[in-house]
PDB file of N, CA and C in Angstrom:
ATOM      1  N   UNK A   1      -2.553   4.005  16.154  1.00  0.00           N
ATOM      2  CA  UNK A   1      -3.483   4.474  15.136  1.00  0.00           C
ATOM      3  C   UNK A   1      -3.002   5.795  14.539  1.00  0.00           C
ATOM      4  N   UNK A   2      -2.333   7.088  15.944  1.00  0.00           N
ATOM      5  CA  UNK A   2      -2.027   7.834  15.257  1.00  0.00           C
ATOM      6  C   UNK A   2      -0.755   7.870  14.095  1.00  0.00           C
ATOM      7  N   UNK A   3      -0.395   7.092  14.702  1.00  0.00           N
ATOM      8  CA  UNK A   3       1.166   6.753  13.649  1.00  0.00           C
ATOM      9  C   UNK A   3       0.986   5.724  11.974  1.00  0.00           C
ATOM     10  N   UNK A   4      -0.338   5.523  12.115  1.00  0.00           N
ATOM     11  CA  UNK A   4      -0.358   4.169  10.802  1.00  0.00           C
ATOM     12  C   UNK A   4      -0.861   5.772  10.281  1.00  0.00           C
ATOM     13  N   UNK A   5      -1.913   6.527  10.490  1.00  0.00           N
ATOM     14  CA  UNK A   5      -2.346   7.699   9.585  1.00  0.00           C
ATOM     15  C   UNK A   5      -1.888   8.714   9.476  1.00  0.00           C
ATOM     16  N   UNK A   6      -0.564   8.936  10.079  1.00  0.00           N
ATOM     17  CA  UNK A   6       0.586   9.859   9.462  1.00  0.00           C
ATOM     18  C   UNK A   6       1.451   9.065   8.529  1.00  0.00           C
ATOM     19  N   UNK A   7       2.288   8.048   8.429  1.00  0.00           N
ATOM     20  CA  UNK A   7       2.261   6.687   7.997  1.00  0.00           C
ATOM     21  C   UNK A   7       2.226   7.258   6.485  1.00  0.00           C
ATOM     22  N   UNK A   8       0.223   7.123   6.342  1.00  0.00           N
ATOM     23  CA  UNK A   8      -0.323   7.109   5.309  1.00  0.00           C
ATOM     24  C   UNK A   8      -0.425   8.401   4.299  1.00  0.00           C
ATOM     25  N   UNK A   9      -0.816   9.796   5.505  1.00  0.00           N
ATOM     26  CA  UNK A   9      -0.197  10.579   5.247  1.00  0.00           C
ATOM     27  C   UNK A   9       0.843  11.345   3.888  1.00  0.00           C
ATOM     28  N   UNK A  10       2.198  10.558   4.466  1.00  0.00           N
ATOM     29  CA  UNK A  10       3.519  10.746   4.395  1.00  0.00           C
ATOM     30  C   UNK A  10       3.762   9.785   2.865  1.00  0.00           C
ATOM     31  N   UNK A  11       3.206   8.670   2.788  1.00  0.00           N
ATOM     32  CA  UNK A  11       2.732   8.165   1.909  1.00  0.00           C
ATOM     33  C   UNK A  11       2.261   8.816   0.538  1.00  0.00           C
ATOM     34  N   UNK A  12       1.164   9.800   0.783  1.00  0.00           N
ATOM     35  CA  UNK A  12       0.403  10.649   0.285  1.00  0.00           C
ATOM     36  C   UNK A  12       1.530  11.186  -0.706  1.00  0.00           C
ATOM     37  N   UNK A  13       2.551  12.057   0.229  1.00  0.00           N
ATOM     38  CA  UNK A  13       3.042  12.817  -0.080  1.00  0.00           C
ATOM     39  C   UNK A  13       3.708  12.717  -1.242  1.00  0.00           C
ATOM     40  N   UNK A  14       4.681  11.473  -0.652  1.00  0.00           N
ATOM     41  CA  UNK A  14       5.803  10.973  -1.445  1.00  0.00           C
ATOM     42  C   UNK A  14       5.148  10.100  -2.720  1.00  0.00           C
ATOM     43  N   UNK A  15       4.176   9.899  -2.885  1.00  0.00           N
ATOM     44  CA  UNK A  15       3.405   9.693  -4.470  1.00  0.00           C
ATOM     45  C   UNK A  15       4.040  10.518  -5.334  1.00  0.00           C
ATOM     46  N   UNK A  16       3.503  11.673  -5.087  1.00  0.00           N
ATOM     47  CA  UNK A  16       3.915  12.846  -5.982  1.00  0.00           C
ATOM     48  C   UNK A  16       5.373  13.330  -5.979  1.00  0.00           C
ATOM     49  N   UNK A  17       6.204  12.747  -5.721  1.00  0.00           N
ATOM     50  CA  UNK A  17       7.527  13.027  -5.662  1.00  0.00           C
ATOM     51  C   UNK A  17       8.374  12.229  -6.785  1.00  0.00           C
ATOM     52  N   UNK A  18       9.406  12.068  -6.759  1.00  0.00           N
ATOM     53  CA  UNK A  18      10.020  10.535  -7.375  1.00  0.00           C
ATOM     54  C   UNK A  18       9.911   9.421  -7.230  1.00  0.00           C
ATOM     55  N   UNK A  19       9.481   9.452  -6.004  1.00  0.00           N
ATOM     56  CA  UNK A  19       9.843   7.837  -5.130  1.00  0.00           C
ATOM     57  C   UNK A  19       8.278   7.484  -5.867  1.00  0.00           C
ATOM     58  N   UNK A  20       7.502   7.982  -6.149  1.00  0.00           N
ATOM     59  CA  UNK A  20       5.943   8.085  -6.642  1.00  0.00           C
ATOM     60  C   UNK A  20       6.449   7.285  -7.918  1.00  0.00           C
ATOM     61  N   UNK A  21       7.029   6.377  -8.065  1.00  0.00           N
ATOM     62  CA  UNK A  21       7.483   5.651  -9.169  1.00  0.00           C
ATOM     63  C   UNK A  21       8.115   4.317  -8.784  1.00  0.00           C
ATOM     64  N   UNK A  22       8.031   4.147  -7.695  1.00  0.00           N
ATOM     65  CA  UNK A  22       9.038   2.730  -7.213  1.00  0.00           C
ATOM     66  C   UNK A  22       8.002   1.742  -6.782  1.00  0.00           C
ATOM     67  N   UNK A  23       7.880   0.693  -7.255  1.00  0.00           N
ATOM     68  CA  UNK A  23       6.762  -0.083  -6.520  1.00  0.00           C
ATOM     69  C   UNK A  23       7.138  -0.656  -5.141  1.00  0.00           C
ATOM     70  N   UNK A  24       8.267   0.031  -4.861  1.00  0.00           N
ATOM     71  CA  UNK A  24       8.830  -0.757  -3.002  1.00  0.00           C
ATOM     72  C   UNK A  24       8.108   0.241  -2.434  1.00  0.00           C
ATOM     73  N   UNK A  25       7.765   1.573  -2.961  1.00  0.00           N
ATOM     74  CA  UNK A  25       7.087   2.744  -2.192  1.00  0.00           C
ATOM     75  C   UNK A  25       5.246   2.387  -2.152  1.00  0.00           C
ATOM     76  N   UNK A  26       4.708   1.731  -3.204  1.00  0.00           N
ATOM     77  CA  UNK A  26       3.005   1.296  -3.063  1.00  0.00           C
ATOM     78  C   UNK A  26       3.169   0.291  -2.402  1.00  0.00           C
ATOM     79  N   UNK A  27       3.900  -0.672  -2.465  1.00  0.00           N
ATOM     80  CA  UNK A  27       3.613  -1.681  -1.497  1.00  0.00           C
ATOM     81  C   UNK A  27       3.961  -1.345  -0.233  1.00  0.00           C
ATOM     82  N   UNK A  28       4.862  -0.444   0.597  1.00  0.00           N
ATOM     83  CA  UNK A  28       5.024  -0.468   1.797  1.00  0.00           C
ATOM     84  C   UNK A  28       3.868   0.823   1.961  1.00  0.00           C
ATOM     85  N   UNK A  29       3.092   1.374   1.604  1.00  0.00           N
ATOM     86  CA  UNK A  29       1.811   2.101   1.904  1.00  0.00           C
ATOM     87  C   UNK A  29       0.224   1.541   1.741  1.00  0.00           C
ATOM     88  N   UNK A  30       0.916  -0.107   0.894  1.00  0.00           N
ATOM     89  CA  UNK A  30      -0.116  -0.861   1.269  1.00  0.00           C
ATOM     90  C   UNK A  30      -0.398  -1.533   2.582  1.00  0.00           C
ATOM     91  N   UNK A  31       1.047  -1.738   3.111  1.00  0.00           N
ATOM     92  CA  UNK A  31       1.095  -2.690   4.300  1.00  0.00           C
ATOM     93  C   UNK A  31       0.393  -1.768   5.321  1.00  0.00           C
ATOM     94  N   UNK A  32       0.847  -0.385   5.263  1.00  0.00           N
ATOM     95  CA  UNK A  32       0.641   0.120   6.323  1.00  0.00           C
ATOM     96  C   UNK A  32      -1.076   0.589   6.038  1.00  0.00           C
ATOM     97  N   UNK A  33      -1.734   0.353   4.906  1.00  0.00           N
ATOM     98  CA  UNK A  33      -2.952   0.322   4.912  1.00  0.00           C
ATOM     99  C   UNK A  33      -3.651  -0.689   5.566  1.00  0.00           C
ATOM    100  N   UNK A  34      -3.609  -1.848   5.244  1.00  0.00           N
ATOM    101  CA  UNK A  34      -3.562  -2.747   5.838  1.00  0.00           C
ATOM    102  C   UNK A  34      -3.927  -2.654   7.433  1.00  0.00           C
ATOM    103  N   UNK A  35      -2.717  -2.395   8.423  1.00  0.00           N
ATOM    104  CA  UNK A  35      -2.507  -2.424   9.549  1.00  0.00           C
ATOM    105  C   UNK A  35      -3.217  -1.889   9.697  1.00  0.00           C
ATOM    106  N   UNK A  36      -3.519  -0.934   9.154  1.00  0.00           N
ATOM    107  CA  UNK A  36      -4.565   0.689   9.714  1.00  0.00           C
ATOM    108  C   UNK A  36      -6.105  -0.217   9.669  1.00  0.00           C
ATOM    109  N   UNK A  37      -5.965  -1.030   8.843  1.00  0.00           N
ATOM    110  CA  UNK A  37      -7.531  -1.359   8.623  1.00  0.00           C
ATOM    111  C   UNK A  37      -7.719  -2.438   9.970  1.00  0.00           C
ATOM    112  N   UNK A  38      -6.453  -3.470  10.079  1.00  0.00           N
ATOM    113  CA  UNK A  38      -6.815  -4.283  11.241  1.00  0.00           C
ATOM    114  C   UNK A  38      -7.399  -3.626  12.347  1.00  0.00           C
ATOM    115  N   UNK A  39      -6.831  -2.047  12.773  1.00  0.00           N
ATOM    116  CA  UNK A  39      -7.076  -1.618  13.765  1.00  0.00           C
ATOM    117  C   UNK A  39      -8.543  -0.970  14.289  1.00  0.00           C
ATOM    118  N   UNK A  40      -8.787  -0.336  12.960  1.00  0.00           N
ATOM    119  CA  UNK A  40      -9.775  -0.089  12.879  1.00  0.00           C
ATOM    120  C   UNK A  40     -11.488  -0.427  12.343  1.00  0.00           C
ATOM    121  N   UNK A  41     -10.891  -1.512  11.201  1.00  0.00           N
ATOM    122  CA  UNK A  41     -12.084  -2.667  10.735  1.00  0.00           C
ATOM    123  C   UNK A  41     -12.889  -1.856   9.736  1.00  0.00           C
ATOM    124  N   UNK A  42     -11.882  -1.132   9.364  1.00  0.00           N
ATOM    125  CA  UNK A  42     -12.897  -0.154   8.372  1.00  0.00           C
ATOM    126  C   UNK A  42     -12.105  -0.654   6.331  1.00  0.00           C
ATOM    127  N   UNK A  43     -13.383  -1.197   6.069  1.00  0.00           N
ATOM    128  CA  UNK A  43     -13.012  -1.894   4.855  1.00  0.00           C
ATOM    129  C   UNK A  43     -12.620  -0.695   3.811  1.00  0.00           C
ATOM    130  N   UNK A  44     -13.000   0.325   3.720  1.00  0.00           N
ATOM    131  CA  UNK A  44     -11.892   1.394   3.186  1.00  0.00           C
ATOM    132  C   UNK A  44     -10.381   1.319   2.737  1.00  0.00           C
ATOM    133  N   UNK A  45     -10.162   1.304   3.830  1.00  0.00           N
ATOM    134  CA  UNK A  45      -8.001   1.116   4.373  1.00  0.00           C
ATOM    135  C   UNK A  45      -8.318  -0.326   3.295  1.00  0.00           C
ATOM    136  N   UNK A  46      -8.889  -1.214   3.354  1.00  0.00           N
ATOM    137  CA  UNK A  46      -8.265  -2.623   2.969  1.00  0.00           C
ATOM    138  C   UNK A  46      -8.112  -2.098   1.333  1.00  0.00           C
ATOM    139  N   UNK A  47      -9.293  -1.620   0.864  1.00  0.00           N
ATOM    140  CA  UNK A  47      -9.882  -1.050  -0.822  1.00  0.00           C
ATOM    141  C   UNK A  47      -8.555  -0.237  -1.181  1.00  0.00           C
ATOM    142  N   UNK A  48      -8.401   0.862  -0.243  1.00  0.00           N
ATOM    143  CA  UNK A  48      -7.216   1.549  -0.501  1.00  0.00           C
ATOM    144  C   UNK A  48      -5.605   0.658  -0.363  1.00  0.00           C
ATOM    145  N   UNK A  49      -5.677  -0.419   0.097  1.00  0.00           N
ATOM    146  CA  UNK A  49      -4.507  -1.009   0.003  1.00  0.00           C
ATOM    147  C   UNK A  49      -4.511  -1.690  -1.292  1.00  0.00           C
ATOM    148  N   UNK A  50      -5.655  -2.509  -1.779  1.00  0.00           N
ATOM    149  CA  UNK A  50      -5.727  -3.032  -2.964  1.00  0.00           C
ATOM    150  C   UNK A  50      -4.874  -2.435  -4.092  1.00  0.00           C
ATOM    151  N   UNK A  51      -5.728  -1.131  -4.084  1.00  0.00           N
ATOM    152  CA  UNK A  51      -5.107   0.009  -5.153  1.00  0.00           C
ATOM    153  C   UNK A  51      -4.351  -0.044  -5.008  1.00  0.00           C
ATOM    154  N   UNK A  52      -3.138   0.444  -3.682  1.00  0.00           N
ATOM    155  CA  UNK A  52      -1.621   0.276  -3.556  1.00  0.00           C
ATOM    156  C   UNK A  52      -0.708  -0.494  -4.184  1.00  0.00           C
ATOM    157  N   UNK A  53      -1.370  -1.771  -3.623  1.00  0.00           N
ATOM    158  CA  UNK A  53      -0.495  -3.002  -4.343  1.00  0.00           C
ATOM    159  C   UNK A  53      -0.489  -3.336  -6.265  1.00  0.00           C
ATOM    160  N   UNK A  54      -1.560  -2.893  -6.330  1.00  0.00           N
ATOM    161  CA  UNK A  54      -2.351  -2.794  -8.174  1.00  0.00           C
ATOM    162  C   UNK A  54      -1.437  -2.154  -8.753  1.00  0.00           C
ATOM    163  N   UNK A  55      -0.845  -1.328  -7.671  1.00  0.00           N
ATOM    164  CA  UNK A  55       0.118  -0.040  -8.591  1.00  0.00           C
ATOM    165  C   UNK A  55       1.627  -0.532  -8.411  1.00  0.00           C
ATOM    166  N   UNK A  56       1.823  -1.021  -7.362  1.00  0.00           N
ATOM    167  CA  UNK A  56       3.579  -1.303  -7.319  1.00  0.00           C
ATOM    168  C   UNK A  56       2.829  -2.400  -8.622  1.00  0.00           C
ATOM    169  N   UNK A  57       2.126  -3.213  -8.573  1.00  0.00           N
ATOM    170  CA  UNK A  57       2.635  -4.144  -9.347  1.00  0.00           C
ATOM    171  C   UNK A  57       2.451  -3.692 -11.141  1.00  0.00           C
ATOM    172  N   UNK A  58       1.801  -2.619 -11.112  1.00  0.00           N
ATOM    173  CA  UNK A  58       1.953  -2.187 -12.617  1.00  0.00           C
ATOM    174  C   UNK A  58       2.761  -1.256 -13.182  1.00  0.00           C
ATOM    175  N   UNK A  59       3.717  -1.000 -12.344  1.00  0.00           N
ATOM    176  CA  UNK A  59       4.643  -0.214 -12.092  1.00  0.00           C
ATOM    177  C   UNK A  59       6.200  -1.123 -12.830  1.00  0.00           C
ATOM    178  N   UNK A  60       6.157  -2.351 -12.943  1.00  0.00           N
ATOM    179  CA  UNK A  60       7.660  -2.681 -12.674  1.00  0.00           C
ATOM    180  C   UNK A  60       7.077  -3.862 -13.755  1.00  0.00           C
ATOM    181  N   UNK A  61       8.127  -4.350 -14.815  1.00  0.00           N
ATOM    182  CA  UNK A  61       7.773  -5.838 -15.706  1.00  0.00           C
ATOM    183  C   UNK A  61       7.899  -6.901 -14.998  1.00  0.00           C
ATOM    184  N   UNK A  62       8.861  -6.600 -13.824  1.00  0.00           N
ATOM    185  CA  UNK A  62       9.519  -7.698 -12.905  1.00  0.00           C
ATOM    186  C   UNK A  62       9.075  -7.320 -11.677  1.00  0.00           C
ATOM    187  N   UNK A  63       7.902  -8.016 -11.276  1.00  0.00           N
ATOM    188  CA  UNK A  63       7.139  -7.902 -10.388  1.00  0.00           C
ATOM    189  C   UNK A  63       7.580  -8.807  -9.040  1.00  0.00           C
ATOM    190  N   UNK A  64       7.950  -8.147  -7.767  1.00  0.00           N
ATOM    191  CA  UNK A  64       8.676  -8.536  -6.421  1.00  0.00           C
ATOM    192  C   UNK A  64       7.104  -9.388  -6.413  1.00  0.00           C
ATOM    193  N   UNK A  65       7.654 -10.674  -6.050  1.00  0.00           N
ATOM    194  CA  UNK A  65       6.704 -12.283  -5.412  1.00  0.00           C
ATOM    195  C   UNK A  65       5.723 -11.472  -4.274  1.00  0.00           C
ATOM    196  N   UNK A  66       6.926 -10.912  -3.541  1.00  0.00           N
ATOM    197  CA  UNK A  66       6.026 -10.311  -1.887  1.00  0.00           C
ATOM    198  C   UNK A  66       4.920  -9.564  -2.419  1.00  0.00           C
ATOM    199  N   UNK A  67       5.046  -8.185  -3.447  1.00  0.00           N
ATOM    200  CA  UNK A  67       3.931  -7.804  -3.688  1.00  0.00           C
ATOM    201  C   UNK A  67       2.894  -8.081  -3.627  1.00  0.00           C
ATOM    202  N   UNK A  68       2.913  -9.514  -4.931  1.00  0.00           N
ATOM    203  CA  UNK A  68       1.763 -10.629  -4.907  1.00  0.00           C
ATOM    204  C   UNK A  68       1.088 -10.863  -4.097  1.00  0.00           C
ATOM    205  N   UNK A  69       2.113 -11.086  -3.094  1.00  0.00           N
ATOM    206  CA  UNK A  69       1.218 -12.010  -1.998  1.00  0.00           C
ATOM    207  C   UNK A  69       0.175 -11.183  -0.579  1.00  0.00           C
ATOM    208  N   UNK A  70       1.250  -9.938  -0.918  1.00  0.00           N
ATOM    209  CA  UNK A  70       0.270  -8.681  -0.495  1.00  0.00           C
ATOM    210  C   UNK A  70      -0.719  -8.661  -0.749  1.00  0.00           C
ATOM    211  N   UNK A  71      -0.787  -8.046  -1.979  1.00  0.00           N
ATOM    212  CA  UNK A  71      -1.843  -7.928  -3.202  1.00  0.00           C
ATOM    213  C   UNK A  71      -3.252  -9.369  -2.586  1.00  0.00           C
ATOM    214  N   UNK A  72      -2.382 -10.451  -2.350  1.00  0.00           N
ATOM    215  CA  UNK A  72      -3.635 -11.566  -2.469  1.00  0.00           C
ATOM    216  C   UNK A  72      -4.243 -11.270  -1.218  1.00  0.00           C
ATOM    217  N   UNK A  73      -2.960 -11.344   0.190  1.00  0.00           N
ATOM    218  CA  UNK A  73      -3.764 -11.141   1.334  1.00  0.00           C
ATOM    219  C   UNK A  73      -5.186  -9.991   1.440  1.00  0.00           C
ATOM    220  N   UNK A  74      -4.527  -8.942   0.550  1.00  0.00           N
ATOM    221  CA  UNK A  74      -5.638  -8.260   0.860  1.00  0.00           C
ATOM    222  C   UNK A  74      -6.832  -8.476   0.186  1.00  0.00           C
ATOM    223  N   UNK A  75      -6.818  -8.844  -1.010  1.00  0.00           N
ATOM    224  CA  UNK A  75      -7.862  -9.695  -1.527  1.00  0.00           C
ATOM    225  C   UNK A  75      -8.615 -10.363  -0.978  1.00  0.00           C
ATOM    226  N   UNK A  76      -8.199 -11.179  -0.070  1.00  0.00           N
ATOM    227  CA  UNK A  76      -8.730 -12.393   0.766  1.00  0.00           C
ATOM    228  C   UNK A  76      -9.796 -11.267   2.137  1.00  0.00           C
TER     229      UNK A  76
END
């Protein structure tokens, strides 16, 4: 638990940086939203992963499949 919310954290950070432009960087801070939420069951983490994935994917014309399917799991 402590490691998915440094994780997220670190995440935080690197938004505001360059990498704050790559949609390989929202989707792997979605996943780890995600995880954080399995652990804890707090529908928050899932809302905040949504957003994550919303953004790699509006981020790029050529949108990575995996995103998607991110994007759906967490939907679901």
């Amino acid at each position: 638990l402590q490691s998915l919310s440094e994780a997220s954290s670190a995440f935080s950070v690197a938004s505001k940086c360059d990498v704050g432009r790559f949609g390989y960087m929202w989707n792997d801070w979605g996943i780890a939203l995600l995880n954080l939420a399995d652990i804890t069951r707090e529908k928050k983490h899932v809302q905040d992963a949504i957003e994550k994935f919303e953004q790699a994917i509006l981020l790029h014309e050529r949108v990575n499949p995996v995103w998607l399917i991110n994007y759906g799991s967490a939907l679901d």
